[in-house]
PDB file of N, CA and C in Angstrom:
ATOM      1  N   UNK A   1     -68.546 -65.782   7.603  1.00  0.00           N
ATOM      2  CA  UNK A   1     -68.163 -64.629   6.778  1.00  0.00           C
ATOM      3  C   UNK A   1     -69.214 -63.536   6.946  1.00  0.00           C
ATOM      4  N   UNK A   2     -68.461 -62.278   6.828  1.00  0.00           N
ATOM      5  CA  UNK A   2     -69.321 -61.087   7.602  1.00  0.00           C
ATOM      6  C   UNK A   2     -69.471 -60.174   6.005  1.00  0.00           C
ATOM      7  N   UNK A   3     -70.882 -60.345   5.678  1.00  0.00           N
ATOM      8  CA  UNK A   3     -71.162 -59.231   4.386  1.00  0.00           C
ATOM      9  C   UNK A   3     -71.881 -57.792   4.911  1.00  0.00           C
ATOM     10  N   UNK A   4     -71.258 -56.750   3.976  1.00  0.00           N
ATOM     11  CA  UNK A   4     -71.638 -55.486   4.312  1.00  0.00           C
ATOM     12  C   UNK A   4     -72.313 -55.004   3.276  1.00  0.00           C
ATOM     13  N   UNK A   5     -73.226 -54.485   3.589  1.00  0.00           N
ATOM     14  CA  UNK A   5     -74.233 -53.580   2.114  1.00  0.00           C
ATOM     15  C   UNK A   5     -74.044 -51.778   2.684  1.00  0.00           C
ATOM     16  N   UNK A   6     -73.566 -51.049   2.225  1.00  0.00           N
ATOM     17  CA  UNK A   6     -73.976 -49.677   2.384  1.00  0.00           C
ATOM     18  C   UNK A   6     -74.905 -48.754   1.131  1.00  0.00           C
ATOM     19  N   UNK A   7     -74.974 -47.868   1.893  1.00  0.00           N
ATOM     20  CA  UNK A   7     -76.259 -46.996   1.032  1.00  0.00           C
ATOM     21  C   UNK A   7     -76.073 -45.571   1.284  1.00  0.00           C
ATOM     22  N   UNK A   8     -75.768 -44.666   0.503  1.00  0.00           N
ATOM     23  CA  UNK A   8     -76.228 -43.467   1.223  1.00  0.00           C
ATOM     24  C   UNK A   8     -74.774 -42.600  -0.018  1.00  0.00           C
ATOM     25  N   UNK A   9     -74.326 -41.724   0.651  1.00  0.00           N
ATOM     26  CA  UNK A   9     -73.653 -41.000   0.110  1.00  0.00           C
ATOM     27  C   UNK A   9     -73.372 -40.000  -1.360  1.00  0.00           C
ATOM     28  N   UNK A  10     -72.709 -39.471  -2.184  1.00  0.00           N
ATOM     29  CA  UNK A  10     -72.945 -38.799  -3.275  1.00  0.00           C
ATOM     30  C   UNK A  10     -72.433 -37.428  -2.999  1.00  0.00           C
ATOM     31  N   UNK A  11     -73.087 -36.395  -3.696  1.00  0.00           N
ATOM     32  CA  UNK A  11     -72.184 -34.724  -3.902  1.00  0.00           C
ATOM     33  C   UNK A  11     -73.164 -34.104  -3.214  1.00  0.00           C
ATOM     34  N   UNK A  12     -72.514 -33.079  -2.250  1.00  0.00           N
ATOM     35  CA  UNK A  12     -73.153 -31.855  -1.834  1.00  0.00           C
ATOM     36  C   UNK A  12     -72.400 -31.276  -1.836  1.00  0.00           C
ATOM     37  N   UNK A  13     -73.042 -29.504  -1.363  1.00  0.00           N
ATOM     38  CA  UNK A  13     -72.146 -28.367  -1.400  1.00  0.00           C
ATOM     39  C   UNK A  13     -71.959 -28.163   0.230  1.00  0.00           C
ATOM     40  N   UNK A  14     -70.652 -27.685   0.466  1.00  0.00           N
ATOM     41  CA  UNK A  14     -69.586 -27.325   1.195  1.00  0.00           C
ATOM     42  C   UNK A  14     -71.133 -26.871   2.439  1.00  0.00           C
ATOM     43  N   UNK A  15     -71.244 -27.319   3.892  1.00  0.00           N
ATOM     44  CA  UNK A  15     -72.089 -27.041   4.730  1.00  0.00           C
ATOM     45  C   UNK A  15     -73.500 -27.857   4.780  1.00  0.00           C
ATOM     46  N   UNK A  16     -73.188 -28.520   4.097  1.00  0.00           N
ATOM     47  CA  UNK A  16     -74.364 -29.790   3.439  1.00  0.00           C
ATOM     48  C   UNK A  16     -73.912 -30.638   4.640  1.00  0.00           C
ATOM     49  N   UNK A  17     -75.368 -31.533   4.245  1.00  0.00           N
ATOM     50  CA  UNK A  17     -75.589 -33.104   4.789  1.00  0.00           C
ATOM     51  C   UNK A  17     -75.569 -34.393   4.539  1.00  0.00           C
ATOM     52  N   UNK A  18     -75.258 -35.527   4.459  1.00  0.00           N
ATOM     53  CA  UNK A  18     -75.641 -36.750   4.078  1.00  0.00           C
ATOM     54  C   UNK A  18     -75.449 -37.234   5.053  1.00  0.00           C
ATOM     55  N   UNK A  19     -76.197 -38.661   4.689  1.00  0.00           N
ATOM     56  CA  UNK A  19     -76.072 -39.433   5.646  1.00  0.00           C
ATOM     57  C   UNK A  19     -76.054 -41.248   4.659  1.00  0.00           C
ATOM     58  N   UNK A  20     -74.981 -42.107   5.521  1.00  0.00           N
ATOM     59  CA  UNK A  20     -74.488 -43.210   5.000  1.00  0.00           C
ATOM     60  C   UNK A  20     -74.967 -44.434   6.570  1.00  0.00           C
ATOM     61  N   UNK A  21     -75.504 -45.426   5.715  1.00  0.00           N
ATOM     62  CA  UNK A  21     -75.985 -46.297   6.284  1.00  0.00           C
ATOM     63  C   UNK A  21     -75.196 -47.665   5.639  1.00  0.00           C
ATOM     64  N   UNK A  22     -75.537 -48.815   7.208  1.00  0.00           N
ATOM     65  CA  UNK A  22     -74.455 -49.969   6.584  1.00  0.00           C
ATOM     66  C   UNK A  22     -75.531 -51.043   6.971  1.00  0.00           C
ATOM     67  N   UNK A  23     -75.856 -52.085   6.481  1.00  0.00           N
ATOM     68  CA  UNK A  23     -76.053 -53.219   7.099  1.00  0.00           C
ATOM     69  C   UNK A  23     -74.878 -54.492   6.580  1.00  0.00           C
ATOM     70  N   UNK A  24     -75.268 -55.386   8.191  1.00  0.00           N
ATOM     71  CA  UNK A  24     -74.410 -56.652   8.002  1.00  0.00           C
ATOM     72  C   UNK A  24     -75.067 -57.779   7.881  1.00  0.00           C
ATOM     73  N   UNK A  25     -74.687 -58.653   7.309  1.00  0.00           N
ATOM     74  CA  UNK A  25     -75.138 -59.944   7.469  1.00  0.00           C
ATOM     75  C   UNK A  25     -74.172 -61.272   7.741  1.00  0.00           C
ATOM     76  N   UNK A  26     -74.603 -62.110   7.669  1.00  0.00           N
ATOM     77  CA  UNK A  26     -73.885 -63.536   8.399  1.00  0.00           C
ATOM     78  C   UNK A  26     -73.814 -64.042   9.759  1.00  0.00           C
ATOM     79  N   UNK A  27     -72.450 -64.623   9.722  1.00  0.00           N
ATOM     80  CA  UNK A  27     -72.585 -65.126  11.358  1.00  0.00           C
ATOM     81  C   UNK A  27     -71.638 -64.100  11.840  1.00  0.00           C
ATOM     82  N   UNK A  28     -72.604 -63.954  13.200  1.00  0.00           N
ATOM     83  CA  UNK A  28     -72.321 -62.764  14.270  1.00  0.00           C
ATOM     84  C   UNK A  28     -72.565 -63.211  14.863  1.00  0.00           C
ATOM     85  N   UNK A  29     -71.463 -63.141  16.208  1.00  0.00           N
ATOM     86  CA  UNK A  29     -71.855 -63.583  17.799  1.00  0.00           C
ATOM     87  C   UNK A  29     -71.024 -63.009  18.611  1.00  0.00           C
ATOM     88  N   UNK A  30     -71.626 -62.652  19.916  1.00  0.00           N
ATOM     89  CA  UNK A  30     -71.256 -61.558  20.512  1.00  0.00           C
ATOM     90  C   UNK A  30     -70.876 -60.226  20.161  1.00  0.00           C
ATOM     91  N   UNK A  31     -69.937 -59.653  20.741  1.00  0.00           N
ATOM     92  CA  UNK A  31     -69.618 -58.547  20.966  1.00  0.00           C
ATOM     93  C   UNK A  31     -68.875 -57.985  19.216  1.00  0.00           C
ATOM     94  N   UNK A  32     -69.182 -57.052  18.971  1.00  0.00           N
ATOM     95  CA  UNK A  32     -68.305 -56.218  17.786  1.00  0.00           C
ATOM     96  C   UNK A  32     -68.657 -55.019  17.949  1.00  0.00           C
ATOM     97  N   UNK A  33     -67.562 -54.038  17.122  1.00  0.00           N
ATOM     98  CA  UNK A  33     -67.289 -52.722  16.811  1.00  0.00           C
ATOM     99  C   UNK A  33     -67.987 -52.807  15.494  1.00  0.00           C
ATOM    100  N   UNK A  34     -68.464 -51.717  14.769  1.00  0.00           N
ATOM    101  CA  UNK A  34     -69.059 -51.113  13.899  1.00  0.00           C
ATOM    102  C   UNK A  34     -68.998 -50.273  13.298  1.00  0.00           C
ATOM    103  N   UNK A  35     -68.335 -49.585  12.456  1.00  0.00           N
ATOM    104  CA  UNK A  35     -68.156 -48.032  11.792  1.00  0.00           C
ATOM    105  C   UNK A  35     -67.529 -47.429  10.555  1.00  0.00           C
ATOM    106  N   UNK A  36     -67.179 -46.694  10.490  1.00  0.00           N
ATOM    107  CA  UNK A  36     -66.864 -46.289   9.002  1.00  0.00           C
ATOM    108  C   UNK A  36     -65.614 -45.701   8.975  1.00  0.00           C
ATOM    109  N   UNK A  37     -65.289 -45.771   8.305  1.00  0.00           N
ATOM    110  CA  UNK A  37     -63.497 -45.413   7.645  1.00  0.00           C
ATOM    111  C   UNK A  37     -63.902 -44.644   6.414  1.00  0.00           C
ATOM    112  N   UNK A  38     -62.763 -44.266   6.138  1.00  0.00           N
ATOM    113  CA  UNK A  38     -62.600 -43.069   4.683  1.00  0.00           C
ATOM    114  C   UNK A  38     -61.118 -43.192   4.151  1.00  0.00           C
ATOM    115  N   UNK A  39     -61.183 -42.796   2.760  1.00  0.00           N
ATOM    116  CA  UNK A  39     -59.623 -43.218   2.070  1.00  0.00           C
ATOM    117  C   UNK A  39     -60.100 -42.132   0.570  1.00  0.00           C
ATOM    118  N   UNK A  40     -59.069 -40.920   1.063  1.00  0.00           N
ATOM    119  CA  UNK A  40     -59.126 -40.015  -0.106  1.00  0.00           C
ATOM    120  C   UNK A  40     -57.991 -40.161  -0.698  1.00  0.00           C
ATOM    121  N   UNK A  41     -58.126 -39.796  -1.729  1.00  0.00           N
ATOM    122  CA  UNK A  41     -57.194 -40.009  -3.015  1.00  0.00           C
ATOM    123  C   UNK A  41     -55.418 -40.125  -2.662  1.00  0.00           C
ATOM    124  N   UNK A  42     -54.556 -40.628  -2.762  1.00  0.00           N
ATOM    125  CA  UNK A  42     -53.358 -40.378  -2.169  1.00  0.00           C
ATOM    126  C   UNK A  42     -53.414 -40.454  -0.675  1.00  0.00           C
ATOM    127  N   UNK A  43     -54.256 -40.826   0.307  1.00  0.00           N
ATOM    128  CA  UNK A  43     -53.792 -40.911   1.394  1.00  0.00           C
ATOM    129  C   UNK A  43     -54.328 -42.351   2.400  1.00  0.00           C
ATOM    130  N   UNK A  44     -53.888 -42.284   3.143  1.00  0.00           N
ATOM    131  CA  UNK A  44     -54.296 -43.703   3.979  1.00  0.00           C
ATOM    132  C   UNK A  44     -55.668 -43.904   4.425  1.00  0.00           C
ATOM    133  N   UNK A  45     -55.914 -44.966   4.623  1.00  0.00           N
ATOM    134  CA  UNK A  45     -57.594 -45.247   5.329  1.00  0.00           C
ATOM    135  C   UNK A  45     -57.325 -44.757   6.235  1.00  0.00           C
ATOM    136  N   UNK A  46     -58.639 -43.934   6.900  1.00  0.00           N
ATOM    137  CA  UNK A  46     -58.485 -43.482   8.515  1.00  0.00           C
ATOM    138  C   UNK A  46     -59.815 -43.624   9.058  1.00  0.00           C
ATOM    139  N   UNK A  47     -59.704 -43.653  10.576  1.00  0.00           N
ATOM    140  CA  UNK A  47     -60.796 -44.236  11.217  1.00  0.00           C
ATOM    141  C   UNK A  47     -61.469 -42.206  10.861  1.00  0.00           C
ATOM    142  N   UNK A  48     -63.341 -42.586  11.333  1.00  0.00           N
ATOM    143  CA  UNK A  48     -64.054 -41.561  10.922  1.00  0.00           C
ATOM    144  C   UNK A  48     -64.856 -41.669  12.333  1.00  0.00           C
ATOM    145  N   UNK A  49     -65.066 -42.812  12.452  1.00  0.00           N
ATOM    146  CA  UNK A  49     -66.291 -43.098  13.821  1.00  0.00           C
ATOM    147  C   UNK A  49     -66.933 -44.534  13.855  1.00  0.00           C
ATOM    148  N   UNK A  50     -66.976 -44.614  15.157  1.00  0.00           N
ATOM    149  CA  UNK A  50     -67.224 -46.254  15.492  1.00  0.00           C
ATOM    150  C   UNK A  50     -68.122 -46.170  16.605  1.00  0.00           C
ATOM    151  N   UNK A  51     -68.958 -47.564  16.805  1.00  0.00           N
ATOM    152  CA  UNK A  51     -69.869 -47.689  17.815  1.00  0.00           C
ATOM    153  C   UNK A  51     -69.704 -49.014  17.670  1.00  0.00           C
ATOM    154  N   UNK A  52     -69.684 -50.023  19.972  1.00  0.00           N
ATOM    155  CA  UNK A  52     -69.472 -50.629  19.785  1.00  0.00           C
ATOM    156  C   UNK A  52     -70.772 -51.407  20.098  1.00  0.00           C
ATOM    157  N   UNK A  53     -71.153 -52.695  20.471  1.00  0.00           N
ATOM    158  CA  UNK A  53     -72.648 -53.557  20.250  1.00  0.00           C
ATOM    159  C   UNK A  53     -72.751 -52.895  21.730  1.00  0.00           C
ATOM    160  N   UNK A  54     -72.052 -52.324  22.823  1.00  0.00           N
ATOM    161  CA  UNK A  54     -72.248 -51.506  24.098  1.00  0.00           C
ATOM    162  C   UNK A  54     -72.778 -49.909  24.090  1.00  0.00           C
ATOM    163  N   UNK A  55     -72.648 -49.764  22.850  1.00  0.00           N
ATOM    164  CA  UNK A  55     -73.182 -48.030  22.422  1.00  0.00           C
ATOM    165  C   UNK A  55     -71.793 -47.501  22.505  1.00  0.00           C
ATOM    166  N   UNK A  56     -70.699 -47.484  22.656  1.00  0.00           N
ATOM    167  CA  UNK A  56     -69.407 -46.615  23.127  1.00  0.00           C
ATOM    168  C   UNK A  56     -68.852 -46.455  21.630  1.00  0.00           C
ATOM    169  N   UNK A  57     -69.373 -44.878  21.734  1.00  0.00           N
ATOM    170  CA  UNK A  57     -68.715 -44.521  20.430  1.00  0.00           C
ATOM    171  C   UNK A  57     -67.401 -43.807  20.240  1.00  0.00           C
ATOM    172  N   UNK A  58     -66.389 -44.110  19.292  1.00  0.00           N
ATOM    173  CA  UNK A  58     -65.297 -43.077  19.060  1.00  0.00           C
ATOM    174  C   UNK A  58     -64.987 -42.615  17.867  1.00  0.00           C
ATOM    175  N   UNK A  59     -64.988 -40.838  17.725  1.00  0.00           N
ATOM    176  CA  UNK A  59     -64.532 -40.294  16.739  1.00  0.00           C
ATOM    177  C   UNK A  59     -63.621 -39.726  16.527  1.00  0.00           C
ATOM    178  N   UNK A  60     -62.948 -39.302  15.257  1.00  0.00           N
ATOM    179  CA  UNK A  60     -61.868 -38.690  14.958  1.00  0.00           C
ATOM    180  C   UNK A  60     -61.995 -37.351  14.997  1.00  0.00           C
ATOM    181  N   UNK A  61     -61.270 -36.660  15.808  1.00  0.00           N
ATOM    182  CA  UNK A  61     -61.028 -35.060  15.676  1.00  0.00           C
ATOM    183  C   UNK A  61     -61.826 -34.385  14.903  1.00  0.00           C
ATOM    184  N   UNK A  62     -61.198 -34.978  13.830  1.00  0.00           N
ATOM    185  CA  UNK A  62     -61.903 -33.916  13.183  1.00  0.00           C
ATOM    186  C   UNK A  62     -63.408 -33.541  12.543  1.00  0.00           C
ATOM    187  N   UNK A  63     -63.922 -35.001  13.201  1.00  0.00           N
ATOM    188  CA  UNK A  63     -65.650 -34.780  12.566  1.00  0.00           C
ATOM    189  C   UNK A  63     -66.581 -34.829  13.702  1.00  0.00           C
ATOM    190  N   UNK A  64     -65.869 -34.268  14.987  1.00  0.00           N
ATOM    191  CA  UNK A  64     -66.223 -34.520  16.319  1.00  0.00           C
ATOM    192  C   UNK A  64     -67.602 -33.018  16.373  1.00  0.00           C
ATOM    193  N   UNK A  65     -69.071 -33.462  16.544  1.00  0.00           N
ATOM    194  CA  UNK A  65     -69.438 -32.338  16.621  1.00  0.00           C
ATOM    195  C   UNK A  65     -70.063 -31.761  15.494  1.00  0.00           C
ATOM    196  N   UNK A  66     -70.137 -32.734  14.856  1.00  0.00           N
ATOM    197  CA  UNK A  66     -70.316 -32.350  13.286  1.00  0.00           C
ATOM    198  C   UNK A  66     -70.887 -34.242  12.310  1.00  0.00           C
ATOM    199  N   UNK A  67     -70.284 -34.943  12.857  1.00  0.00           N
ATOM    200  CA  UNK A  67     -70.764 -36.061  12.649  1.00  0.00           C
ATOM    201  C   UNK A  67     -71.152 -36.851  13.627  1.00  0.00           C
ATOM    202  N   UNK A  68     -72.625 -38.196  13.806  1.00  0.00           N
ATOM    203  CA  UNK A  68     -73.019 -38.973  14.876  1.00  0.00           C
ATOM    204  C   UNK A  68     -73.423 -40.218  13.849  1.00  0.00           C
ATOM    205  N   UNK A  69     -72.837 -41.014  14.860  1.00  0.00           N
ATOM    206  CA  UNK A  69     -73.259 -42.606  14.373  1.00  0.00           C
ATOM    207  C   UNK A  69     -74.053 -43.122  15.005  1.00  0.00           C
ATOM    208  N   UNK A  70     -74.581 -43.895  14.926  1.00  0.00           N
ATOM    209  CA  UNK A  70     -75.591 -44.782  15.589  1.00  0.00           C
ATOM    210  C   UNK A  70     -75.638 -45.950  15.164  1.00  0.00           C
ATOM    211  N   UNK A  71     -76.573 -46.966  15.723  1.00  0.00           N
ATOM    212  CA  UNK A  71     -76.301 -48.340  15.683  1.00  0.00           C
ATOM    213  C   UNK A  71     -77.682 -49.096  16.475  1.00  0.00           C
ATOM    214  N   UNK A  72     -78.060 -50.060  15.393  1.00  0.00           N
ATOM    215  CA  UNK A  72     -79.022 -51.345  15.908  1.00  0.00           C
ATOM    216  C   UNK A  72     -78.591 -52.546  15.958  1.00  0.00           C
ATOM    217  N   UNK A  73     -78.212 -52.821  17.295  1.00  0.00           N
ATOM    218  CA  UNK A  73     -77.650 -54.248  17.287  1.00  0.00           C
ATOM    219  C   UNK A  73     -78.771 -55.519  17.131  1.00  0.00           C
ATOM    220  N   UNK A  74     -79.986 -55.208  17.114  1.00  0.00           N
ATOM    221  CA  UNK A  74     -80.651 -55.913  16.477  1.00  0.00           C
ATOM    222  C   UNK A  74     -80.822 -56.737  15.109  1.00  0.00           C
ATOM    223  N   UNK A  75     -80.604 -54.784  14.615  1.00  0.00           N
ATOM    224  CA  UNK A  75     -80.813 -55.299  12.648  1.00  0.00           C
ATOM    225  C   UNK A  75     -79.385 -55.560  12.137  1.00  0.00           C
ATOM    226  N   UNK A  76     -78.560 -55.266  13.640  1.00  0.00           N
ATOM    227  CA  UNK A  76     -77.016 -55.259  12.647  1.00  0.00           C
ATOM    228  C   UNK A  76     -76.865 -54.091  11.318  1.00  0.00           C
ATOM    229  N   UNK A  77     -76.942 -52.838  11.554  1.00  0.00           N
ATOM    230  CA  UNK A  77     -77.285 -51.649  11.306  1.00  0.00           C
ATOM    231  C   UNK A  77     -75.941 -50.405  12.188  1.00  0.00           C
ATOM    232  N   UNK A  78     -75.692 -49.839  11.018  1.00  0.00           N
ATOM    233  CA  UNK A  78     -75.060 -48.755  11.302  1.00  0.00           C
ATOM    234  C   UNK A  78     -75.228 -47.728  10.464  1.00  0.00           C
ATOM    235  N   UNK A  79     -75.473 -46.616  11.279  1.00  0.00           N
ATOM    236  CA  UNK A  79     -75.724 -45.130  10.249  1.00  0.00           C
ATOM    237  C   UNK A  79     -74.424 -44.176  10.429  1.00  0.00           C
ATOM    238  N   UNK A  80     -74.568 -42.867   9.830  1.00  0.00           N
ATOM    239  CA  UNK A  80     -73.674 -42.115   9.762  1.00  0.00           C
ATOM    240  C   UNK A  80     -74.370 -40.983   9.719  1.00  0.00           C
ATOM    241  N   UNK A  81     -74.693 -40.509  10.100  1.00  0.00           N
ATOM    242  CA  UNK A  81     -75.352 -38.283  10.188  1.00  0.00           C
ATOM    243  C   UNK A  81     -74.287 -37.659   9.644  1.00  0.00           C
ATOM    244  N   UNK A  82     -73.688 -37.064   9.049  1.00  0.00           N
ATOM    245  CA  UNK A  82     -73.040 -36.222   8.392  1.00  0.00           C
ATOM    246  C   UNK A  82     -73.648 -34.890   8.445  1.00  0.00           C
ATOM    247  N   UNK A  83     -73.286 -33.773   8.969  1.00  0.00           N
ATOM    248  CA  UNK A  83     -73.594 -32.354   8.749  1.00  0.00           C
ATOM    249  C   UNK A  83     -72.061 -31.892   8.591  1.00  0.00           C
ATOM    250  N   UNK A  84     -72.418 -30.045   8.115  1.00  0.00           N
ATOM    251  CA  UNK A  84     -71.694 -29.462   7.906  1.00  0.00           C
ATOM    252  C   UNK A  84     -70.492 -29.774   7.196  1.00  0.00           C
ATOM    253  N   UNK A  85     -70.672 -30.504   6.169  1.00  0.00           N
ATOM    254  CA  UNK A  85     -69.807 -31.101   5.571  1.00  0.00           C
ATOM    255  C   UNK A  85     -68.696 -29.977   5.003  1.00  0.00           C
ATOM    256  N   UNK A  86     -67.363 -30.720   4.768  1.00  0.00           N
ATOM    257  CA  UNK A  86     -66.513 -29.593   4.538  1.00  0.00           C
ATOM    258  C   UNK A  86     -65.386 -30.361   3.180  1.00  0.00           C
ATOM    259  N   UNK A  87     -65.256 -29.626   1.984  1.00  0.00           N
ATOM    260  CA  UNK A  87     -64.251 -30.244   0.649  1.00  0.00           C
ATOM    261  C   UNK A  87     -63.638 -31.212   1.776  1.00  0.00           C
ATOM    262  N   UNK A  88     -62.998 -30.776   2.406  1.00  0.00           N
ATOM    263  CA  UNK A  88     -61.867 -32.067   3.518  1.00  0.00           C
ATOM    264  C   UNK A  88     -62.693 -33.616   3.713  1.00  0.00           C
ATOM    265  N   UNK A  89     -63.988 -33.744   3.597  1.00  0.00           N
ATOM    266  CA  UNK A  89     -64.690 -34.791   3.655  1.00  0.00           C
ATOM    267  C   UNK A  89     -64.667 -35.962   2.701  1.00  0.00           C
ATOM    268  N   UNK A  90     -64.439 -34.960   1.208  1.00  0.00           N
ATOM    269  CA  UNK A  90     -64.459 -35.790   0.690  1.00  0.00           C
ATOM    270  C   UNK A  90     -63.644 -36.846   0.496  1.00  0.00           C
ATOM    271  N   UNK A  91     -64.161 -38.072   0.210  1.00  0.00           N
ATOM    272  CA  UNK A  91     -63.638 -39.676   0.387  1.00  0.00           C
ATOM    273  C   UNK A  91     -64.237 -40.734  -0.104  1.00  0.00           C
ATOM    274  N   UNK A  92     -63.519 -41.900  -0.194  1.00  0.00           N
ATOM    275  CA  UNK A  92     -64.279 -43.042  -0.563  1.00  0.00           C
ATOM    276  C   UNK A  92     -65.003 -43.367   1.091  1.00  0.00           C
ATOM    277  N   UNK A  93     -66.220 -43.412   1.777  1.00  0.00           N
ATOM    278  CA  UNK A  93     -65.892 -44.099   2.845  1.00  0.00           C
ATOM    279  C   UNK A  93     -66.670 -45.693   3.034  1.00  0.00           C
ATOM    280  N   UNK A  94     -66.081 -46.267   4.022  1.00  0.00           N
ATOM    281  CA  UNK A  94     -65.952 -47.619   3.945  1.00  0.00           C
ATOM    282  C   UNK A  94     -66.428 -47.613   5.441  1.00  0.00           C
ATOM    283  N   UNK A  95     -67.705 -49.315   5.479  1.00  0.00           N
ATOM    284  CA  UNK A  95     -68.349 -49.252   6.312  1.00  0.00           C
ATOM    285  C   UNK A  95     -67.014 -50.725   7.023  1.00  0.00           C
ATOM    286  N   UNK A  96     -67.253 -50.761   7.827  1.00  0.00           N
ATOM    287  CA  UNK A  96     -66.031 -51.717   8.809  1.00  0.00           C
ATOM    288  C   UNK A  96     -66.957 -52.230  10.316  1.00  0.00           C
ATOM    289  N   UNK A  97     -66.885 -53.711  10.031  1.00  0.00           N
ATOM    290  CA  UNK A  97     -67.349 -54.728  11.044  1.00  0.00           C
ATOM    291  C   UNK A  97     -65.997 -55.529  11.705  1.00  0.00           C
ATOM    292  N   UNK A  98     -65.760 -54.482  12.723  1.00  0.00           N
ATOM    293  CA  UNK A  98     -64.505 -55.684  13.862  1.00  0.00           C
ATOM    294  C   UNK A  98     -65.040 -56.671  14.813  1.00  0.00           C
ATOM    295  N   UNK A  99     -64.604 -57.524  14.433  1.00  0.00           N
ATOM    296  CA  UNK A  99     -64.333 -58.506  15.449  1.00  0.00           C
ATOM    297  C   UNK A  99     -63.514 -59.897  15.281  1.00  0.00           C
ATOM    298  N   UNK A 100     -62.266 -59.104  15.714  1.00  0.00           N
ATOM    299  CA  UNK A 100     -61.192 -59.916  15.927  1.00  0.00           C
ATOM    300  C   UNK A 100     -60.608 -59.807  14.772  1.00  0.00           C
ATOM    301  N   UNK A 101     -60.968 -58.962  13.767  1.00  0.00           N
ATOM    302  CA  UNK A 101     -60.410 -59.084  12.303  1.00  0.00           C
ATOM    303  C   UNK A 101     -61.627 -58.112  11.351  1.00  0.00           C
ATOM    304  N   UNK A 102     -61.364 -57.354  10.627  1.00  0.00           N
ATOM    305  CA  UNK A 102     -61.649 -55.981  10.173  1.00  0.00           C
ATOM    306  C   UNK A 102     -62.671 -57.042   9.134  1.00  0.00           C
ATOM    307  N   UNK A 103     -63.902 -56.509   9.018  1.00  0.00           N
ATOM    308  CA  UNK A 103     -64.799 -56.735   7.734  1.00  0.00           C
ATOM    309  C   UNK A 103     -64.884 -55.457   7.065  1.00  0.00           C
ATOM    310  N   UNK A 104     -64.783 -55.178   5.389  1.00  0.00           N
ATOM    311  CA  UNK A 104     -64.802 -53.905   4.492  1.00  0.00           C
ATOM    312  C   UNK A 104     -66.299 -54.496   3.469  1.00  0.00           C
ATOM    313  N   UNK A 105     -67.378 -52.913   3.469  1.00  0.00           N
ATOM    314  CA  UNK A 105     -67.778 -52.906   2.405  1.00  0.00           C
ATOM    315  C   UNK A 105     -67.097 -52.471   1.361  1.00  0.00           C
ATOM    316  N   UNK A 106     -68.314 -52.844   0.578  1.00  0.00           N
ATOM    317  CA  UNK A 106     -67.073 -51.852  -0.894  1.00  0.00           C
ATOM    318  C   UNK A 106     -66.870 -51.037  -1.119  1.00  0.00           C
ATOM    319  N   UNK A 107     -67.552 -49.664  -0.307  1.00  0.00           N
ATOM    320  CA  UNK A 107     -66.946 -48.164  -0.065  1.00  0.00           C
ATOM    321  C   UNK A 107     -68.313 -47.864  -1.069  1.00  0.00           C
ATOM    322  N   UNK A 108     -68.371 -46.067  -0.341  1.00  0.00           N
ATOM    323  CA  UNK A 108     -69.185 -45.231  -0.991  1.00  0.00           C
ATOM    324  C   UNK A 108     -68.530 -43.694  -0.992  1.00  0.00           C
ATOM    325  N   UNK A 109     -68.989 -43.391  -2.250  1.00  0.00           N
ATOM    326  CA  UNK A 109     -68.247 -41.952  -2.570  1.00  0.00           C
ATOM    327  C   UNK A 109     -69.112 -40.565  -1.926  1.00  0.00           C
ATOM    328  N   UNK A 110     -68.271 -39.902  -1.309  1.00  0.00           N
ATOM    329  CA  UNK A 110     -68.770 -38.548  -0.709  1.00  0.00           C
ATOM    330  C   UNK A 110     -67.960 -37.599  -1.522  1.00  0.00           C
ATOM    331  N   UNK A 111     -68.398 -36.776  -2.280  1.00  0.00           N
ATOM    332  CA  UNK A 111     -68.005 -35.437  -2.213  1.00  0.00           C
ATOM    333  C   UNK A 111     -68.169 -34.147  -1.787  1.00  0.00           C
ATOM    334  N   UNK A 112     -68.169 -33.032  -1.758  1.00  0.00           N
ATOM    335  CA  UNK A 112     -68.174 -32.261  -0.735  1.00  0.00           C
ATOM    336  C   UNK A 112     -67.500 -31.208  -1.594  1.00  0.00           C
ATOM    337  N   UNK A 113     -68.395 -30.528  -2.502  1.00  0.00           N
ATOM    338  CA  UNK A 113     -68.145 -29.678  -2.901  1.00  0.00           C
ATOM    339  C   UNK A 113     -68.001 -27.988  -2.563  1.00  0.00           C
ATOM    340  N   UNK A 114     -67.050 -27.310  -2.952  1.00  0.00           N
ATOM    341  CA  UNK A 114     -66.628 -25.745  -2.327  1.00  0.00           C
ATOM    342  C   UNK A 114     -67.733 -24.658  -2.957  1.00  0.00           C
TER     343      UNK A 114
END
C-alpha cells in the first residue's frame, strides 16, 4: 500500500506563486508515474502534470509554461512550482502515485484569488 503526505498550498492573489510538494511511502518497486491532479467545485478531476521515475514529464495545456514539476526518485518526492497563478487555478489538488493503479492523497486547497 502506497501512502501520500502533501504540503504546500493555500490563497494567493491572481499572478502569485505556490508551490505543493508530495511525499510517498511504502512498497515501491520499479518504475511509476508521479503527479498531481485538481478537482474544482462541480467539475471532474483533471490531470495538471506528471513526471515519470525516467524524468518524462506531461502537462496540461493549460499550465504549460507557467507550472514545473519535479521529482526525487530517491526520496520518493514530488514538487509542484506554481507561478502566475490565475482564479482558473483554483482547486482541490491531489497528489497521484501510478503504478498499475492510481494512489490519491487527501488533496490540498489552492485558491487563487482576482
Amino acid at each position: 500500500q502506497v501512502q501520500l503526505v502533501e504540503s504546500g498550498g493555500g490563497l494567493v492573489q491572481a499572478g502569485g506563486s505556490l508551490r505543493l510538494s508530495c511525499a510517498a511511502s511504502g512498497l515501491m518497486f520499479g518504475s511509476y508515474i508521479m503527479g498531481w491532479y485538481r478537482q474544482a467545485p462541480g467539475k471532474q478531476r483533471e490531470l495538471v502534470a506528471t513526471i515519470s521515475t525516467f524524468g518524462s514529464t506531461n502537462y496540461a495545456d493549460s499550465v504549460k509554461g507557467r507550472f514545473t514539476i519535479s521529482g526525487d526518485n530517491a526520496k520518493k518526492t514530488v514538487s509542484l512550482q506554481m507561478n502566475s497563478l490565475k482564479p482558473e487555478d483554483s482547486a482541490v489538488y491531489y497528489c497521484a502515485f501510478i503504478q498499475g493503479t492510481y494512489y490519491w492523497g487527501q488533496g490540498t486547497q489552492v485558491t487563487v484569488s482576482s
